[in-house]
Protein backbone atom coordinates (compact mmCIF):
# COMPACT_ATOMS: atom_id res chain seq x y z
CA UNK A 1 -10.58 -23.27 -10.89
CA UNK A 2 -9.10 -24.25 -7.38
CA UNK A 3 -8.75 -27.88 -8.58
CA UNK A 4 -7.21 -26.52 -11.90
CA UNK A 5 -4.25 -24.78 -10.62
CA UNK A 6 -2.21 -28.30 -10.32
CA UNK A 7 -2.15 -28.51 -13.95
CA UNK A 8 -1.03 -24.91 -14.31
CA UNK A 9 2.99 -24.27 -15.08
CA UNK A 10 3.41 -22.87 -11.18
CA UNK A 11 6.58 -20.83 -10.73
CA UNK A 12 6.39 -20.42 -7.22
CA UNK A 13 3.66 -19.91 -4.41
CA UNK A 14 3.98 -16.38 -3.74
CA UNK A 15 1.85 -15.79 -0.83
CA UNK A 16 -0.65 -18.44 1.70
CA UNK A 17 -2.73 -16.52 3.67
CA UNK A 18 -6.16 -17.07 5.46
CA UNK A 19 -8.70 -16.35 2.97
CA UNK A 20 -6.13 -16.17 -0.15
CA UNK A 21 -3.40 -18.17 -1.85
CA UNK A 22 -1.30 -16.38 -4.40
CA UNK A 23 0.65 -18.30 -7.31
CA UNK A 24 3.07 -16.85 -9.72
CA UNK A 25 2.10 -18.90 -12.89
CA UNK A 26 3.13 -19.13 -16.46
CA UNK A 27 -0.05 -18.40 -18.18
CA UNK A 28 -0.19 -21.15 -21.13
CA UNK A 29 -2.24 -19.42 -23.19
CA UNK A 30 -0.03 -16.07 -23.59
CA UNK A 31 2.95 -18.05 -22.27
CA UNK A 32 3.73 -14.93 -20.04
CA UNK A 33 4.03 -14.96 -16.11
CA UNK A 34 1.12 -13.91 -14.22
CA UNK A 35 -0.32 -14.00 -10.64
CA UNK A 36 -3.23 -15.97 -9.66
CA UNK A 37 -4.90 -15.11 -6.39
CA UNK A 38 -7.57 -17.81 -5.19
CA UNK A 39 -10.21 -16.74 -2.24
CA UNK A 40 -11.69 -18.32 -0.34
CA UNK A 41 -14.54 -15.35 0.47
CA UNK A 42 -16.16 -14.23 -3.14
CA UNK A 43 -16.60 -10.53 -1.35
CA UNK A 44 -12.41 -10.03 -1.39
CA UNK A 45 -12.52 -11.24 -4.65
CA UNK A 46 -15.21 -8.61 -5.77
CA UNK A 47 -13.30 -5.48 -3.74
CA UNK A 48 -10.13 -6.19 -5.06
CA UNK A 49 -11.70 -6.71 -8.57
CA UNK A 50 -13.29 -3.45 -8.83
CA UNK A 51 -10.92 -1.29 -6.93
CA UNK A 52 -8.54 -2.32 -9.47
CA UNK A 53 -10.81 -1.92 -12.74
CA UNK A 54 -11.67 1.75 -11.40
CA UNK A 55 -7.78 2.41 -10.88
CA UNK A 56 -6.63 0.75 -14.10
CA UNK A 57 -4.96 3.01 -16.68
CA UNK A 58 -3.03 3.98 -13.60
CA UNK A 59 0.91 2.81 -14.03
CA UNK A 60 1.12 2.54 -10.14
CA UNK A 61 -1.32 -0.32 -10.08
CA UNK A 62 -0.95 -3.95 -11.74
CA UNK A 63 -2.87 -4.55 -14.75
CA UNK A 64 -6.04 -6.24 -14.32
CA UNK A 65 -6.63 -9.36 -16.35
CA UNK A 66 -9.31 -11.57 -15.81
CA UNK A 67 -11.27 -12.18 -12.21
CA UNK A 68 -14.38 -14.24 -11.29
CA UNK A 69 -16.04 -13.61 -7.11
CA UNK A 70 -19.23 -16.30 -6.96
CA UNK A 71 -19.87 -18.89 -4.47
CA UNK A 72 -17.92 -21.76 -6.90
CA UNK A 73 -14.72 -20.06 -6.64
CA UNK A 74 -13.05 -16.73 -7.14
CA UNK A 75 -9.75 -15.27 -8.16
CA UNK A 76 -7.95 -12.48 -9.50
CA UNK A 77 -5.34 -12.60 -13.03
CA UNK A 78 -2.61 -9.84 -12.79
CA UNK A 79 0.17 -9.66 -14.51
CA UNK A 80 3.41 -10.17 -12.54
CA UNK A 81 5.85 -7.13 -12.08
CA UNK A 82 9.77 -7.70 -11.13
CA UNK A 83 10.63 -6.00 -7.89
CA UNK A 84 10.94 -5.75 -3.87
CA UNK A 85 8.16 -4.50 -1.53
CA UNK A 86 9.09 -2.49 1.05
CA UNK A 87 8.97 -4.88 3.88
CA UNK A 88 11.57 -7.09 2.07
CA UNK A 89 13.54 -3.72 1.76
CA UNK A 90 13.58 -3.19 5.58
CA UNK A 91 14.78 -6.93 6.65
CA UNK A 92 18.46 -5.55 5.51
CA UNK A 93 17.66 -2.91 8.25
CA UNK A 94 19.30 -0.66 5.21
CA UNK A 95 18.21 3.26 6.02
CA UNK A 96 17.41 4.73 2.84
CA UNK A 97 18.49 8.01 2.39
CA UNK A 98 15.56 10.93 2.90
CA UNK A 99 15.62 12.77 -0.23
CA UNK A 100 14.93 8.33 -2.14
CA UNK A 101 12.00 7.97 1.14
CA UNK A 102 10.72 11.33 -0.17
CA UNK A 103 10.70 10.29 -3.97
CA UNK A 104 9.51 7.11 -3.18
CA UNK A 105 6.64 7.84 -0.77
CA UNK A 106 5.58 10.84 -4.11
CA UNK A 107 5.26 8.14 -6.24
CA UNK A 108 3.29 5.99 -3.97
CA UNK A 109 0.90 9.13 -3.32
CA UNK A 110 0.46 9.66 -6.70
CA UNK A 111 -1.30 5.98 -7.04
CA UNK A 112 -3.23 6.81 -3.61
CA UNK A 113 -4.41 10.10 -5.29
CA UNK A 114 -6.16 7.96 -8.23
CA UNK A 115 -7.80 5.59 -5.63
CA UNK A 116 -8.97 8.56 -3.68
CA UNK A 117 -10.04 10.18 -6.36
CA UNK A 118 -12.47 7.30 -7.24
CA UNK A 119 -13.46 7.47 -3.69
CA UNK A 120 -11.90 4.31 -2.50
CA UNK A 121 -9.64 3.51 0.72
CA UNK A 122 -7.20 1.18 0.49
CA UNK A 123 -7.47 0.13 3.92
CA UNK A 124 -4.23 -1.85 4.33
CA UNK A 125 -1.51 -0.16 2.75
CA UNK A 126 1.68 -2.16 4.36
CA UNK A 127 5.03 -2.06 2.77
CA UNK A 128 4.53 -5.77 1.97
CA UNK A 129 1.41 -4.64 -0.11
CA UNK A 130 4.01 -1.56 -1.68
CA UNK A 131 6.50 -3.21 -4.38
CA UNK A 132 9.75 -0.89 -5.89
CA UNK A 133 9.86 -2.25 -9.18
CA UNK A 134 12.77 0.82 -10.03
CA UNK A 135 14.14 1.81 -6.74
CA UNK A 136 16.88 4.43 -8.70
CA UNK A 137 13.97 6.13 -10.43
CA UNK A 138 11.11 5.79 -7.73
CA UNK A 139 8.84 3.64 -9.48
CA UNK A 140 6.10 2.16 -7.10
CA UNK A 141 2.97 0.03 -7.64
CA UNK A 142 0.25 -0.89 -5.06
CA UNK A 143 -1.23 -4.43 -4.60
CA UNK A 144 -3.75 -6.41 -2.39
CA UNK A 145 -6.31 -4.21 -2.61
CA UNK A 146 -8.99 -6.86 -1.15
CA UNK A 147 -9.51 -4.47 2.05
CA UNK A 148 -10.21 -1.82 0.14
CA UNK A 149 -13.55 -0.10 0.66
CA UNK A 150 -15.84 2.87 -1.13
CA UNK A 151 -16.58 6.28 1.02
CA UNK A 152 -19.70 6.79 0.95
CA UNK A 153 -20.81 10.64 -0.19
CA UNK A 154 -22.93 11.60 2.50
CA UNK A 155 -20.48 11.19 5.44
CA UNK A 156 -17.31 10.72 3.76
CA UNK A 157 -16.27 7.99 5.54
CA UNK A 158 -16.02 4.76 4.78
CA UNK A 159 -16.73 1.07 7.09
CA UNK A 160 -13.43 -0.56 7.18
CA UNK A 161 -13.70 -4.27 6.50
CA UNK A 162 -11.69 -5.28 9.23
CA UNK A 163 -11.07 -3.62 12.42
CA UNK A 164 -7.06 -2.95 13.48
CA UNK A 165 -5.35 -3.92 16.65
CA UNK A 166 -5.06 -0.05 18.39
CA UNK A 167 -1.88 -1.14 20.30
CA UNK A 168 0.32 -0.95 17.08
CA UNK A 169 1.99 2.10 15.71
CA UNK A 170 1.46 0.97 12.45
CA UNK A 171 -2.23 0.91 12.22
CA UNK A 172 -3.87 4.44 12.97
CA UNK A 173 -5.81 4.67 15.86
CA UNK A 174 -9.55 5.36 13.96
CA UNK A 175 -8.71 1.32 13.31
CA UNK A 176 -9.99 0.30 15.82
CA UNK A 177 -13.53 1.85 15.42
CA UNK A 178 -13.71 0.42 12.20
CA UNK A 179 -14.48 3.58 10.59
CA UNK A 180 -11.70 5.64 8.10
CA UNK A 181 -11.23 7.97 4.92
CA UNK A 182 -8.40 8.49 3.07
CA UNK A 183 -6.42 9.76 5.85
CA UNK A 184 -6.50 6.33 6.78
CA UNK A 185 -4.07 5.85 4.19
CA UNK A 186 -1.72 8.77 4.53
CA UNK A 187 -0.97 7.51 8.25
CA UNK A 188 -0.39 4.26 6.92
CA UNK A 189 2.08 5.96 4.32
CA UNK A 190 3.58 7.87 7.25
CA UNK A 191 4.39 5.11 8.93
CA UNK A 192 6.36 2.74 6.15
CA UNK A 193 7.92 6.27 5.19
CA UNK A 194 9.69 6.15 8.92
CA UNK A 195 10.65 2.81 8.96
CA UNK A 196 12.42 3.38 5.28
CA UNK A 197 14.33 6.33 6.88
CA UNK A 198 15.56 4.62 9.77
CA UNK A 199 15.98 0.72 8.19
CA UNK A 200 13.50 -0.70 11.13
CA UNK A 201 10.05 -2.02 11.47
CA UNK A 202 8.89 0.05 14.42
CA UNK A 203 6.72 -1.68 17.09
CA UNK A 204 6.20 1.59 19.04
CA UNK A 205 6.38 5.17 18.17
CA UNK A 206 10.19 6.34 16.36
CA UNK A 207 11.77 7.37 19.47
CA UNK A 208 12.25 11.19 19.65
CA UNK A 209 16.09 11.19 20.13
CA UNK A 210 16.72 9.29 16.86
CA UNK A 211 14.93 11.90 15.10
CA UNK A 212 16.20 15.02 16.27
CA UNK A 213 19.72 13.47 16.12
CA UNK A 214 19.35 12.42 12.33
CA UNK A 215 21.13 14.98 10.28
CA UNK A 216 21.16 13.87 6.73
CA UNK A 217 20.25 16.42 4.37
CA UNK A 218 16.50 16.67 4.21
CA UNK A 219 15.52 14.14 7.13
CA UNK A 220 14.48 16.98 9.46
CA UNK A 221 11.77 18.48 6.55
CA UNK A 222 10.67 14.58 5.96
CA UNK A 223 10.56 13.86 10.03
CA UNK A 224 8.45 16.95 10.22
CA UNK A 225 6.00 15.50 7.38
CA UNK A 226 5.99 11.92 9.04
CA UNK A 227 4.64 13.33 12.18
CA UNK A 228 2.22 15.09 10.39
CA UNK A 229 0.86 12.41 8.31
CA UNK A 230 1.36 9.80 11.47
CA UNK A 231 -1.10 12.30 13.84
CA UNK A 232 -3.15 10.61 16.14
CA UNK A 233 -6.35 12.81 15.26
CA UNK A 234 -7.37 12.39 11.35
CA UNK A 235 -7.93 16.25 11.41
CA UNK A 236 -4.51 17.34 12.02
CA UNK A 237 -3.17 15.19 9.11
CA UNK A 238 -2.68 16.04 5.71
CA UNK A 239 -5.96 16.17 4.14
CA UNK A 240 -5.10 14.13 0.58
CA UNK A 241 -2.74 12.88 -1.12
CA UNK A 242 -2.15 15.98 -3.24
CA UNK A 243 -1.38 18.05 0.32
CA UNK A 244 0.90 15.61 1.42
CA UNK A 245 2.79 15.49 -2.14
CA UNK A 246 2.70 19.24 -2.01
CA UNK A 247 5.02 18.96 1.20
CA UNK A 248 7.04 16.72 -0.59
CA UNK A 249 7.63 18.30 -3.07
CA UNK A 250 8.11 21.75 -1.23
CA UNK A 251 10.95 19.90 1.02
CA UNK A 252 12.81 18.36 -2.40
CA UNK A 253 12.65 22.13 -3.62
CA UNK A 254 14.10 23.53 -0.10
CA UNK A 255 11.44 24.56 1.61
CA UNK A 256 10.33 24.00 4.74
């Protein structure tokens, strides 16, 4: 398949990373665009595979449509949505406005609900791995979901596949132990939610001034819910997706 991919009609590499390459192809047989993710490790292959076939039917998640994981080769056939992830959104260091962060980071929740729901952690939910495909009505879809793991149902927790750097802000702290739910998740959400509000990538915490000082309708309520979903302890978070959307919602509606 690797050796193949030459012959394909290649739009454009779309991603390199260490154990992946991502094309954007024309697929000739359908003669529609599609992405092709090659791995080099069969076991991201087979996550990603079946995190996606349990979440498909879903309209926040690309449509699954063909994979192989063995030790020959493996990849991963999606079909290939228009849009902007998030990260590309904050390199025009752009604030969105709260009540679009709040409709945006609903939407995303809603797709995290379905994942949770099948008891699987996405584990690495950047806004690189987020893509707006309609940022006037909020419309959302998750990708990369080759870090994704299962909770298992006598703990509830799940073994991360990678451990995360603790020193970031981005990751939450229970990274580094290597073992997360779906709280994992929320903070994750928490995090991309702040840096949409304020147009920045934050290396450390959102200073405190910056928050209390930003008066746009709604960004108190939403700064509240960030710090909430961005909680150092797992316990003091929200609990799901469906709390957290509840908030939301609750804010959009006036509340507190």
């Amino acid at each position: 398949m690797a050796q193949s991919v030459e012959a394909l009609n290649v739009t454009r590499v779309k991603r390199s990373r260490k154990n992946r390459e991502v094309y954007v192809i024309e697929d000739p047989k359908t003669q529609r665009t599609v992405v092709l993710k090659l791995y080099t490790a069969d076991t991201h292959a087979r996550r990603e595979c079946k995190a996606l076939s349990l979440c498909q039917g879903d309209p926040h998640f690309v449509r699954l449509l063909d994979c192989h994981a063995g030790d020959d080769y493996s990849f991963l056939i999606t079909e290939y949505v228009e849009g902007e992830t998030m990260a590309k959104m904050l390199v025009r260091q752009v604030p969105l406005e709260p009540r679009k962060v709040i409709e945006l980071a609903i939407d995303v929740l809603t797709g995290l609900q379905t994942m949770h729901e099948h008891g699987i952690v996405h584990g690495d939910l950047q806004g690189r791995n987020i893509i707006v495909t309609d940022l006037d009505r909020a419309r959302t879809k998750i990708i990369d979901l080759q870090h994704s793991v299962k909770i298992k149902k006598n703990s509830g927790k799940a073994k991360a596949l990678r451990k995360t750097p603790q020193e970031h802000i981005m990751f939450p702290p229970e990274g580094k132990d290597g073992v997360i739910d779906q709280r994992y998740d929320i903070y994750c959400l928490g995090y991309v939610c702040a840096c949409l509000l304020t147009g920045v990538k934050w290396d450390i915490d959102p200073p405190e001034p910056i928050c209390a000082l930003d008066t746009r309708p709604l960004a108190q309520p939403l700064w509240k819910i960030i710090r909430k979903a961005m909680h150092p302890d797992p316990e003091m978070r929200f609990g799901s997706a469906a709390e957290m959307i509840r908030a939301l919602r609750n804010t959009l509606r006036g509340g507190n």
